[in-house]
N, C-alpha and C. Protein backbone atom coordinates (compact mmCIF):
# COMPACT_ATOMS: atom_id res chain seq x y z
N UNK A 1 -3.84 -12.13 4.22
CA UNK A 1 -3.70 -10.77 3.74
C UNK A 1 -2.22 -10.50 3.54
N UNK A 2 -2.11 -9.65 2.62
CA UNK A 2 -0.45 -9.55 2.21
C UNK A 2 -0.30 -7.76 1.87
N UNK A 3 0.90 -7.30 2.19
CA UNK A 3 1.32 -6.17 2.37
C UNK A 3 2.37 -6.06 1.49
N UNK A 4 2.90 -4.76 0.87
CA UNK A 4 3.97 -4.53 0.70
C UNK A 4 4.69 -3.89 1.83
N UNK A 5 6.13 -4.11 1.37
CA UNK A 5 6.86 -4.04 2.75
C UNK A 5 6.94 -2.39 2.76
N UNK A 6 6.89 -1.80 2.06
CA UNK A 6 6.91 -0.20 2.51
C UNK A 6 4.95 0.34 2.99
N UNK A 7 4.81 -0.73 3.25
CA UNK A 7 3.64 -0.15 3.68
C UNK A 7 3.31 0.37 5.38
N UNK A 8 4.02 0.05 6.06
CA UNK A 8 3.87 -0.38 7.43
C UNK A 8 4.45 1.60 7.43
N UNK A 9 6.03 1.64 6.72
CA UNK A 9 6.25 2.91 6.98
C UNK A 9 5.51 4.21 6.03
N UNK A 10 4.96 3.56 5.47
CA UNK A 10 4.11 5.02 4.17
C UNK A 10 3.15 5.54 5.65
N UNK A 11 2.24 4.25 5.92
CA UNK A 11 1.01 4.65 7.05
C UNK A 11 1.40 5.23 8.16
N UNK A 12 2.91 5.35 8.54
CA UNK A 12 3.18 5.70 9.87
C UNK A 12 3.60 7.25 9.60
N UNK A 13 4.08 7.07 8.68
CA UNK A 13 4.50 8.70 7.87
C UNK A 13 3.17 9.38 7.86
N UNK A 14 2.24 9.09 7.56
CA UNK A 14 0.64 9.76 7.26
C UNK A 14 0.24 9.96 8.64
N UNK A 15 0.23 8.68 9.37
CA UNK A 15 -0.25 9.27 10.77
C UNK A 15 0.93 10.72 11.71
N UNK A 16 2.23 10.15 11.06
CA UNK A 16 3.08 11.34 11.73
C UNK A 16 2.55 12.76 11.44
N UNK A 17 2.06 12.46 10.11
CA UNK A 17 1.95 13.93 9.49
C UNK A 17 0.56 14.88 10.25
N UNK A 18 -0.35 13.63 9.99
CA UNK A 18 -1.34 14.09 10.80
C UNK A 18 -1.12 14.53 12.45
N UNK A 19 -0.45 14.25 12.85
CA UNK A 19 -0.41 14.53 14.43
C UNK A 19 0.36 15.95 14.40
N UNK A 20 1.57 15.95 13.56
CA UNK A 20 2.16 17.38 13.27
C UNK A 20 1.27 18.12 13.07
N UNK A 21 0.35 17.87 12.33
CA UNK A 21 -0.60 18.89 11.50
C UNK A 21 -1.83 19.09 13.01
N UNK A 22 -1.77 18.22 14.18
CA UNK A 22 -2.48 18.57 15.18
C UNK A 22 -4.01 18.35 14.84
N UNK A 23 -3.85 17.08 14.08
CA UNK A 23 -5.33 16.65 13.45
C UNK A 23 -5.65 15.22 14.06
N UNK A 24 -4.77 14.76 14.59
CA UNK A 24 -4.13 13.92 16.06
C UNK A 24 -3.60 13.95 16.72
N UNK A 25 -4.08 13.84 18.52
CA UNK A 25 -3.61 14.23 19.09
C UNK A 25 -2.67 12.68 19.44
N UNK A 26 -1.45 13.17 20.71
CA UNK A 26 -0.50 12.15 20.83
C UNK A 26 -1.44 10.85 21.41
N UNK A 27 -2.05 11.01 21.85
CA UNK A 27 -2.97 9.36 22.50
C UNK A 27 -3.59 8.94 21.34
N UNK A 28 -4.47 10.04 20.54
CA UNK A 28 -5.04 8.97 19.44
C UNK A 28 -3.66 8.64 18.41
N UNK A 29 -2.75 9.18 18.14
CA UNK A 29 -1.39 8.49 17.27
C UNK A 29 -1.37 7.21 17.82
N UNK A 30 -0.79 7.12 18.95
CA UNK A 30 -0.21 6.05 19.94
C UNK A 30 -1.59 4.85 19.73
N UNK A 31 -2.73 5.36 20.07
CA UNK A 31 -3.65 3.86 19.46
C UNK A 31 -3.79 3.72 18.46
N UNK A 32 -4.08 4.57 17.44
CA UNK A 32 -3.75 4.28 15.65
C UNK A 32 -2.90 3.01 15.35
N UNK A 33 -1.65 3.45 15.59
CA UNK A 33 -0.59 3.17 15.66
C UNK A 33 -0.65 1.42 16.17
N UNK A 34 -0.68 1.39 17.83
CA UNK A 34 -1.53 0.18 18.20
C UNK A 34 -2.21 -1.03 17.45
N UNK A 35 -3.38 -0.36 17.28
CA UNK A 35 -4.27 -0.89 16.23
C UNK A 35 -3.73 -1.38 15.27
N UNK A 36 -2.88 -0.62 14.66
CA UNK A 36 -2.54 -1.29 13.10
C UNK A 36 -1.66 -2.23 12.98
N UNK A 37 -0.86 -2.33 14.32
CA UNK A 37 0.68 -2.81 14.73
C UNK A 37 -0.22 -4.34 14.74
N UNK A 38 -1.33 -4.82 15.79
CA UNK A 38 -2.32 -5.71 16.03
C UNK A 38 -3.06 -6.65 14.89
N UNK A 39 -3.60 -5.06 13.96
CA UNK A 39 -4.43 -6.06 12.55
C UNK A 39 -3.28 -6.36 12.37
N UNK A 40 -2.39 -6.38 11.72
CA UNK A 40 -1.20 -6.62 10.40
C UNK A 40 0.31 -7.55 11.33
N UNK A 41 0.05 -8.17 12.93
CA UNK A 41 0.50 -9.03 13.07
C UNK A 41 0.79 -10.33 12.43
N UNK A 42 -0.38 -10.87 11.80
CA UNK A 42 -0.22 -12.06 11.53
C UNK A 42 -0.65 -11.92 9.69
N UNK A 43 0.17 -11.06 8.86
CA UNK A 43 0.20 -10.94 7.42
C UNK A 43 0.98 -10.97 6.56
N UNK A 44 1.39 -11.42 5.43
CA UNK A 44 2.43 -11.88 5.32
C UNK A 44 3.24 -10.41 4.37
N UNK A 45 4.33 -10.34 4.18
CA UNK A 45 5.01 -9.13 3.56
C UNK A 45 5.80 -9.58 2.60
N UNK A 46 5.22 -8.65 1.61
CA UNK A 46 5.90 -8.98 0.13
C UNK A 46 7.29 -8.05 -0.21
N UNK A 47 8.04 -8.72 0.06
CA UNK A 47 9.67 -7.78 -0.37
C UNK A 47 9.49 -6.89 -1.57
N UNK A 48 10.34 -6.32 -1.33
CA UNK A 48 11.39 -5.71 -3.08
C UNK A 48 11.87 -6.24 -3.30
N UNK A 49 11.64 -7.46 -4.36
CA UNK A 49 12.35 -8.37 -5.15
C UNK A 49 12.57 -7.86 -6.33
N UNK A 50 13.75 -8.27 -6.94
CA UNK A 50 13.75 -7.69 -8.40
C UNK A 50 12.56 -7.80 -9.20
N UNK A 51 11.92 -8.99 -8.95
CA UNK A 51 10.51 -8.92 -9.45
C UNK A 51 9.39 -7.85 -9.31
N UNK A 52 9.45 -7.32 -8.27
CA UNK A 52 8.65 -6.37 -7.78
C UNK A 52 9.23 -5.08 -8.40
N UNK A 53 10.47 -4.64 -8.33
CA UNK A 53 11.09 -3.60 -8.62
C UNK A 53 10.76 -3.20 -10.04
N UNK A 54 10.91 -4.57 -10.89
CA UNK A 54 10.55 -4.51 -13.08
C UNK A 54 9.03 -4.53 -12.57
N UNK A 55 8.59 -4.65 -12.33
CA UNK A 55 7.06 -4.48 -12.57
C UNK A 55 6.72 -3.23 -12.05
N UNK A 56 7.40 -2.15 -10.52
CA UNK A 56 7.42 -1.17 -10.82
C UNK A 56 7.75 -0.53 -11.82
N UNK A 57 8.58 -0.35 -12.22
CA UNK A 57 8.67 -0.01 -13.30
C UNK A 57 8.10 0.18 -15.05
N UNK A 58 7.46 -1.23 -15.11
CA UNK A 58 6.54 -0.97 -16.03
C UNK A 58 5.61 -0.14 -15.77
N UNK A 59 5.36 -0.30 -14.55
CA UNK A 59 3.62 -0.14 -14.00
C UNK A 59 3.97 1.62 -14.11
N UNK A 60 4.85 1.94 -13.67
CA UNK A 60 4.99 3.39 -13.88
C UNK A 60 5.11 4.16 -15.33
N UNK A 61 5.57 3.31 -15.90
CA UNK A 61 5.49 3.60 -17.61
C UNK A 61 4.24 3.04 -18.59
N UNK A 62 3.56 2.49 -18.22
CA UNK A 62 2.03 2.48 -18.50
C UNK A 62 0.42 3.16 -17.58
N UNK A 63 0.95 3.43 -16.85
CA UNK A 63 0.03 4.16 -16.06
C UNK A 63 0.12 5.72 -14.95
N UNK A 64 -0.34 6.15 -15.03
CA UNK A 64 -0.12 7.23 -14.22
C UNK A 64 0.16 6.81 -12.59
N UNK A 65 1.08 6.94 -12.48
CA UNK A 65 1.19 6.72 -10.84
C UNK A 65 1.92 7.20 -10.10
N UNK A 66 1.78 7.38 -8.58
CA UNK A 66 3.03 7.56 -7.97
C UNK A 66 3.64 6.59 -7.79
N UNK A 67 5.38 6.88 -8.05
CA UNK A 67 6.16 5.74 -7.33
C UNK A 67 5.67 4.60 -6.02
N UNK A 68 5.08 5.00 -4.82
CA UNK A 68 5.06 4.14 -4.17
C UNK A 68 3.89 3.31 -4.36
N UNK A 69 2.21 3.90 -5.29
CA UNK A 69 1.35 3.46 -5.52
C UNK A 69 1.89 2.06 -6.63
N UNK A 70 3.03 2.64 -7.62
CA UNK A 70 3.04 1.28 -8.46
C UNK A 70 3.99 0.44 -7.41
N UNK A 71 4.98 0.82 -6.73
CA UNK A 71 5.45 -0.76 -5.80
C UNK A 71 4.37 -1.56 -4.68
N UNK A 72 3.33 -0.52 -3.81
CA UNK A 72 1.71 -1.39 -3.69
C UNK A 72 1.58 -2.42 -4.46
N UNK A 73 1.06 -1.81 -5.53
CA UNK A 73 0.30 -2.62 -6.95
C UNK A 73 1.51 -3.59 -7.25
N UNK A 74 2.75 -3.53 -7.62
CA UNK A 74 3.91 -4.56 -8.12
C UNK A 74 3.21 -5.02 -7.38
N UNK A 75 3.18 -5.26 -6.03
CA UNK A 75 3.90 -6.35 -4.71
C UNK A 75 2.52 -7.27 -4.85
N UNK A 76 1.15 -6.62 -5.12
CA UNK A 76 -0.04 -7.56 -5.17
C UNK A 76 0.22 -8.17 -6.23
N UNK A 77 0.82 -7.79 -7.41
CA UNK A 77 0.88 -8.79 -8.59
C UNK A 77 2.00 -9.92 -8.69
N UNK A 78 2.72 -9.87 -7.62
CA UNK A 78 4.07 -10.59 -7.64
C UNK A 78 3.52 -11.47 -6.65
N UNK A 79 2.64 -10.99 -5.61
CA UNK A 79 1.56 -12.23 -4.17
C UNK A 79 0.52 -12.50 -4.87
N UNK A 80 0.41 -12.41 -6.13
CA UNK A 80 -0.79 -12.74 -6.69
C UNK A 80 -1.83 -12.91 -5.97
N UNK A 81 -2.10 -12.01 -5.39
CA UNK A 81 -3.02 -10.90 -4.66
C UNK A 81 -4.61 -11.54 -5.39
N UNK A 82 -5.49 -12.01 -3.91
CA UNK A 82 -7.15 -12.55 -4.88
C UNK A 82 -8.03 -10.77 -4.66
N UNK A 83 -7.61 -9.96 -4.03
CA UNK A 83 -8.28 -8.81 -4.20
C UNK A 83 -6.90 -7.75 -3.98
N UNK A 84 -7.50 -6.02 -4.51
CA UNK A 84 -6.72 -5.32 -4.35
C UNK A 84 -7.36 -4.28 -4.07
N UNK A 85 -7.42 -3.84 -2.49
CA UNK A 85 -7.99 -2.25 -1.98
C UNK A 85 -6.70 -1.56 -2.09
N UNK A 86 -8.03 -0.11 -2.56
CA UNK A 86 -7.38 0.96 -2.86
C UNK A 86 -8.41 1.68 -2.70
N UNK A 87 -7.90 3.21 -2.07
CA UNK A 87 -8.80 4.41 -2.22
C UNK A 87 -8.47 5.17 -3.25
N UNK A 88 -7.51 5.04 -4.24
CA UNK A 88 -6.91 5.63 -5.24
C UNK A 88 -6.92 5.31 -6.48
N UNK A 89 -8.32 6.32 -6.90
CA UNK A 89 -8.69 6.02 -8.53
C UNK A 89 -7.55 5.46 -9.52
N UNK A 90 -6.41 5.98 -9.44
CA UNK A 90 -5.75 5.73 -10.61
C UNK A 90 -5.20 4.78 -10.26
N UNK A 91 -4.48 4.30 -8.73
CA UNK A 91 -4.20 2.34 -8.71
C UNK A 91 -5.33 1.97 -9.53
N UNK A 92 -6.50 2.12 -9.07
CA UNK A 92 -7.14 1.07 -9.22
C UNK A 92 -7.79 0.73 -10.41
N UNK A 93 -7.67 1.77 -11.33
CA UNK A 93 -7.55 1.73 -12.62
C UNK A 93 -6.20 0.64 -13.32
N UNK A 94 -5.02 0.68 -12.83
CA UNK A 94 -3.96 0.12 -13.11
C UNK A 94 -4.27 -0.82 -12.52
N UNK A 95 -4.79 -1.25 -11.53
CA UNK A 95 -4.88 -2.86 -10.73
C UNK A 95 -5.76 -3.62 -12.15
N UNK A 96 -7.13 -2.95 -12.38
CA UNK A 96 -8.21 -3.25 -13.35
C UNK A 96 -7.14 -3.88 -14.59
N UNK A 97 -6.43 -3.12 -15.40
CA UNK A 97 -5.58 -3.28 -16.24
C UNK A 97 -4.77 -3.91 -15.97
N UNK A 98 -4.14 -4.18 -15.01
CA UNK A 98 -3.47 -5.37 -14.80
C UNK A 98 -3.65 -7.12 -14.39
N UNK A 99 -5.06 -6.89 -14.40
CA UNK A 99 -5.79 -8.34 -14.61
C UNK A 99 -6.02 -8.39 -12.77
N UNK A 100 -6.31 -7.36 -12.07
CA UNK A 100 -6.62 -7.89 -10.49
C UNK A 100 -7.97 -7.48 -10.26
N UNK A 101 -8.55 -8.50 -9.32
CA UNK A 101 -10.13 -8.18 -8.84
C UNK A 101 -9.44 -6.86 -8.10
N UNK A 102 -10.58 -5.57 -8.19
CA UNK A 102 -10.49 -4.70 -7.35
C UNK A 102 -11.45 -3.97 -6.46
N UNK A 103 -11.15 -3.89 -4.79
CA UNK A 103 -12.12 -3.52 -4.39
C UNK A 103 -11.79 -1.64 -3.77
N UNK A 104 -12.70 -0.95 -4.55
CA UNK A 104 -12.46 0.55 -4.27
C UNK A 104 -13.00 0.89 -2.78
N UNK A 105 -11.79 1.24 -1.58
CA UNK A 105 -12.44 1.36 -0.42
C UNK A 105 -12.59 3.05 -0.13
């Protein structure tokens, strides 16, 4: 399994937010947190390579996206990625178009 490298901090930002927002409390953060630290031990992480960076970039000028959704998507197309989850219609529209199996989670 392969990651982009801003992924570790996008998810920790979401769980922060949620706990601010008191929609988690500090023990369930702290095992969230845990948990994810555990799955994603042994995965490998795809840099910001200039490669990654021009393909953001396209990817943002052919498709609707947010910035960090097209460096996701770069980083699977640069790990030539054999699947690509996403809960986000419009990645995964752009994954489709960009020639990747996609699985909508």
């Amino acid at each position: 399994m392969g990651l982009s490298i801003v992924a570790l901090p996008e998810l920790l930002s979401a769980f922060n937010r949620l706990r601010r927002e008191q929609r988690l409390s500090d023990g369930q953060y702290h095992q969230i947190k845990s948990d994810l630290l555990a799955d994603i031990s042994d995965v490998s992480l795809c840099d910001m390579t200039p490669q990654v960076v021009g393909k953001t970039l396209s990817l943002l000028e052919m498709h609707t996206l947010r910035g960090m959704d097209a460096i996701h998507l770069a980083a699977a197309i640069a790990w030539q990625a054999e699947v690509f989850l996403s809960s986000d219609a419009r990645q995964c529209a752009a994954a489709r178009a960009s020639g990747l199996r996609v699985v909508a989670v």
